[in-house]
Protein backbone atom coordinates (compact mmCIF):
# COMPACT_ATOMS: atom_id res chain seq x y z
CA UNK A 1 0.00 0.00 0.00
CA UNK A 2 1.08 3.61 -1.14
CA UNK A 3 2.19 6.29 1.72
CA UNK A 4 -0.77 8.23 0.67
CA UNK A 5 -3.34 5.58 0.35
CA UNK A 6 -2.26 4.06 4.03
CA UNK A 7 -2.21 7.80 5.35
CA UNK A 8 -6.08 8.14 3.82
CA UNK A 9 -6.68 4.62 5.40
CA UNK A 10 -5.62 5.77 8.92
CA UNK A 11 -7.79 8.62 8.89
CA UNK A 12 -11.19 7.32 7.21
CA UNK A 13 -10.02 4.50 10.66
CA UNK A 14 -10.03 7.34 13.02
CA UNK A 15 -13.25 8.84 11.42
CA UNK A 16 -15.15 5.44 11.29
CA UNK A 17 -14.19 4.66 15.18
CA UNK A 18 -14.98 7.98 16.35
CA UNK A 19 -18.03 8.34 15.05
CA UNK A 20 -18.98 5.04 16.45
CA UNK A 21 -17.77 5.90 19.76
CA UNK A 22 -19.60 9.21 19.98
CA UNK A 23 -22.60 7.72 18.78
CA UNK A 24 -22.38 4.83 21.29
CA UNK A 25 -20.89 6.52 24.36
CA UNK A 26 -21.49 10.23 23.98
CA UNK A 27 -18.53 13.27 22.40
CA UNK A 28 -17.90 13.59 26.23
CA UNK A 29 -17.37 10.53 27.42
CA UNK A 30 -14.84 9.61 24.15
CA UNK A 31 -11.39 10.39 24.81
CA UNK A 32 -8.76 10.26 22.19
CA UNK A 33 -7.03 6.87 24.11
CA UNK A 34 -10.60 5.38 24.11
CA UNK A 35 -10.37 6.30 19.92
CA UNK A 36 -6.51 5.18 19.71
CA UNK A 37 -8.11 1.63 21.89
CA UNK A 38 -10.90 0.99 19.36
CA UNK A 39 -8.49 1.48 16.09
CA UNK A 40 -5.41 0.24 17.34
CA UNK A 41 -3.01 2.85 16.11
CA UNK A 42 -0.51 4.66 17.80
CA UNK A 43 -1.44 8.55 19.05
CA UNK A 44 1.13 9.51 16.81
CA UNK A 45 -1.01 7.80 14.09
CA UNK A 46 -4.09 10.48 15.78
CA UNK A 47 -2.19 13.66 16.45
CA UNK A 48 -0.52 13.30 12.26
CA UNK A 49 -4.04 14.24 11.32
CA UNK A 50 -5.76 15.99 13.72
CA UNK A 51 -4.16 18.82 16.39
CA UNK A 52 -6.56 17.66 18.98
CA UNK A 53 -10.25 16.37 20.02
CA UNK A 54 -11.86 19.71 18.82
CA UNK A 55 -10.52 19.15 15.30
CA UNK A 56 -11.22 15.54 15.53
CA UNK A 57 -15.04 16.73 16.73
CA UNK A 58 -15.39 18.79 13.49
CA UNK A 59 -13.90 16.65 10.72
CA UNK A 60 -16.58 13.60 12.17
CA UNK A 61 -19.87 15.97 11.90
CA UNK A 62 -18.34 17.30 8.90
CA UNK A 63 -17.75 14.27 7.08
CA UNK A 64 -19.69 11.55 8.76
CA UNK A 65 -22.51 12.93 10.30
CA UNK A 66 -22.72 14.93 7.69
CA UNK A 67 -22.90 12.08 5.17
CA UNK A 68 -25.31 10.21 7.12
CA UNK A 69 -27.73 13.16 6.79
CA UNK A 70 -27.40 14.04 3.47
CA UNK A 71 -27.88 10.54 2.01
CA UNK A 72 -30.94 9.46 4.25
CA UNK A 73 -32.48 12.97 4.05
CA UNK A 74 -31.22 15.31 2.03
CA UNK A 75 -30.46 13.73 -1.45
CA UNK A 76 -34.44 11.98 -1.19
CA UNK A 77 -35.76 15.26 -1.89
CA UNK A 78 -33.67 16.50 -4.92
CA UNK A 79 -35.65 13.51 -6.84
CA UNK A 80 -38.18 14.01 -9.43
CA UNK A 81 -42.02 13.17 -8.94
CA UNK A 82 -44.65 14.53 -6.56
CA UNK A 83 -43.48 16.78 -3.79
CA UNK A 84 -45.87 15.53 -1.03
CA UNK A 85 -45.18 11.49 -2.04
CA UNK A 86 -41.39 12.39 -1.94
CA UNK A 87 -41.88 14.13 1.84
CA UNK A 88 -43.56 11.00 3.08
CA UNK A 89 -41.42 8.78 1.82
CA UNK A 90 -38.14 10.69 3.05
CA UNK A 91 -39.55 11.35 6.38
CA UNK A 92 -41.96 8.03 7.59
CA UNK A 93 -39.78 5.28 5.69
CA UNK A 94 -36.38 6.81 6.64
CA UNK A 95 -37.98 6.47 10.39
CA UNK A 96 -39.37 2.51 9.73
CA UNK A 97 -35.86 2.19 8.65
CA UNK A 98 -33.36 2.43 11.27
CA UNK A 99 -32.17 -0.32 13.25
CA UNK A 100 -33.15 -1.10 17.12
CA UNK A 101 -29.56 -0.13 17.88
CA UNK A 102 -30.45 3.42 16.12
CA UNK A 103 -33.75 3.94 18.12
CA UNK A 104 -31.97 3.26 20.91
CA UNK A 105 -29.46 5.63 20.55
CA UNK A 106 -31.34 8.29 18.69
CA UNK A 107 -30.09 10.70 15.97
CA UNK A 108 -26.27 11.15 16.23
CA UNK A 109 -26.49 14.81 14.62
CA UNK A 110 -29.28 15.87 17.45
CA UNK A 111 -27.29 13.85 19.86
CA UNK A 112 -24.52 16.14 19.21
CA UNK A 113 -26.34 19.43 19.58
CA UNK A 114 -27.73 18.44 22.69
CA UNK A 115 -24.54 17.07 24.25
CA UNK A 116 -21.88 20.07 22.30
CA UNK A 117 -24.08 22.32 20.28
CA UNK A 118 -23.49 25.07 22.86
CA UNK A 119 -20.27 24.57 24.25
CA UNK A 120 -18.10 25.86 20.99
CA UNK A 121 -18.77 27.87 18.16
CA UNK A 122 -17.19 25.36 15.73
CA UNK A 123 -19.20 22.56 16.94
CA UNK A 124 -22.55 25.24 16.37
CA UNK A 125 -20.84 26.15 12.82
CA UNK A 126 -20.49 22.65 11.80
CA UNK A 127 -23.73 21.08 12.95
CA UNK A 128 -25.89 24.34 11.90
CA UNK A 129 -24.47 24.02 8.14
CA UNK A 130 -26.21 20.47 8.41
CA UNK A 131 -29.19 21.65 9.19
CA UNK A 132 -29.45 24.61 7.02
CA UNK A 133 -28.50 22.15 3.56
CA UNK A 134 -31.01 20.25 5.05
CA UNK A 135 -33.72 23.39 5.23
CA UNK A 136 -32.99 24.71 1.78
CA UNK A 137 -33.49 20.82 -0.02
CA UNK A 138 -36.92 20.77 1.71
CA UNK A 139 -37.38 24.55 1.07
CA UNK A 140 -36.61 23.44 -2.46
CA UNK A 141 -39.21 20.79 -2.89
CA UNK A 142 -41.64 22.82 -0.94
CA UNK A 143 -41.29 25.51 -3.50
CA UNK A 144 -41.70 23.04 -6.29
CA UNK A 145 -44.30 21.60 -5.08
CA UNK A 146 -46.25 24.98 -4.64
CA UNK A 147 -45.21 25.72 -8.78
CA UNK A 148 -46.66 22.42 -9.94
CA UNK A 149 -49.70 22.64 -7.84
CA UNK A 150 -49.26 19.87 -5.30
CA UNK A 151 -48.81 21.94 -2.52
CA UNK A 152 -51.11 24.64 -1.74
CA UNK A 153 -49.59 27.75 -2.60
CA UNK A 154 -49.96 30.03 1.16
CA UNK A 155 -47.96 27.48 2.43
CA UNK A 156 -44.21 29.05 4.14
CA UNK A 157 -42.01 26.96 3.00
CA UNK A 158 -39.37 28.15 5.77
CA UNK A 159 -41.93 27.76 8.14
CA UNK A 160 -42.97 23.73 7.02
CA UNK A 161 -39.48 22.69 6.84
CA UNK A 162 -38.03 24.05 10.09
CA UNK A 163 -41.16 22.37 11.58
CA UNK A 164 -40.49 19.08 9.55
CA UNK A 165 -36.96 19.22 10.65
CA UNK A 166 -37.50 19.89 14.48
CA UNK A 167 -40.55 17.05 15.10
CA UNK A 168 -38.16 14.52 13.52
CA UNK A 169 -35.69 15.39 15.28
CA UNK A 170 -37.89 15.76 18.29
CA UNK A 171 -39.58 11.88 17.69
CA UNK A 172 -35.55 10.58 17.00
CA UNK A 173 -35.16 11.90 20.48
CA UNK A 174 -37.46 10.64 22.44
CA UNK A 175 -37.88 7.36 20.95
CA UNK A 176 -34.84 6.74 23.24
CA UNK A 177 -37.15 6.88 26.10
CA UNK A 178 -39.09 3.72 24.96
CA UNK A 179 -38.77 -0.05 24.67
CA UNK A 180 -40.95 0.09 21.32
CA UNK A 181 -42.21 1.83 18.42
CA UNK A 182 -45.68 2.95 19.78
CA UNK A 183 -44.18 6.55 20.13
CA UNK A 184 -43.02 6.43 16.50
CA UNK A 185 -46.50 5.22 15.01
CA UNK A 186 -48.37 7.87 16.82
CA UNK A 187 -45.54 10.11 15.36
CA UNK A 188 -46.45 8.75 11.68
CA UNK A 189 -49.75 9.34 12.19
CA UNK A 190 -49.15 12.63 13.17
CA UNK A 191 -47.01 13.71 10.67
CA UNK A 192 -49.20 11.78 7.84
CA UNK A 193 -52.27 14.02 8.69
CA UNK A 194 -50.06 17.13 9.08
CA UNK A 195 -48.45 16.48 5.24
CA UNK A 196 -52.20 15.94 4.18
CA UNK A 197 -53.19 19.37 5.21
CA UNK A 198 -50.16 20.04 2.89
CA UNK A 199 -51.81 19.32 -0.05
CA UNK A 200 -53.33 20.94 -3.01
């Protein structure tokens, strides 16, 4: 293996680990021996690409929490066909989707902002610019679907997808709280009548 490939190997290691370990045991409670335990490298393997936690903290929500988002939430609604099916289907089957493990655990983004999102203003940067790509797509297909008639036109578009953003976030949350999915179904429900009222 090439310098350069084993160097890009090491760090997608320290990404994948760290991300797990946040997720699992909180940004808090991770320190970088715990991360240097779970890959097995050296910390002169960690501090060659990254100065500290803070940086290592940034480069996770900015590459893998980031990713996580934009392909389970954000990408859905760039597709072509009706804007209120496409809402549905991003929001209630990305939810009947996740693992026990990832009900259990909740939302590693919102997990984040509860445990960091006000301790540094990186940490706000880099989780808000999540959010806000998130907001525009759905501000996008909002708009969309309000120029092809599918959604009625008074609708705020700003307004419907902070909400749409905040009760899923809000459900991912508190889901934690539960043994099983009752919480989520009333949640579906909820949000199936709510998407309804959407409509054209």
């Amino acid at each position: 293996m090439e310098q350069k490939q084993k160097s890009e190997f090491t760090k997608q290691l320290i990404l994948n680990e760290s991300f797990k370990l946040f997720y699992s045991n909180g940004f808090k409670s991770t320190s970088i021996d715990k991360v240097m335990l779970a890959t097995k490298l050296t910390k002169g393997a960690f501090y060659h690409h990254y100065k500290n936690k803070k940086e290592l903290g940034i480069a996770v929500i900015s590459s893998k929490v980031k990713q996580r988002v934009y392909d389970g939430m954000i990408a859905p609604l760039y597709q072509p066909g009706n804007a209120i099916k496409i809402l549905k289907n991003t929001f209630i089957e990305r939810l009947k989707s996740f693992s026990i493990l990832e009900k259990q655990h909740g939302c590693p983004m919102n997990n984040l902002i509860n445990e960091i999102g006000d301790n540094e203003t990186v940490y706000q940067i880099a989780l808000k610019k999540i959010i806000e790509e998130w907001q525009a797509a759905l501000i996008f297909l909002i708009d969309r679907g309000k120029s092809e008639n599918s959604i009625k036109k008074n609708i705020e578009s700003k307004a419907v997808a902070v909400y749409l953003i905040s009760a899923f976030e809000g459900i991912r949350g508190i889901r934690k709280l539960y043994t099983d999915d009752a919480i989520i179904d009333k949640y579906i429900s909820g949000l199936s009548i709510y998407l309804q009222n959407l409509e054209a």
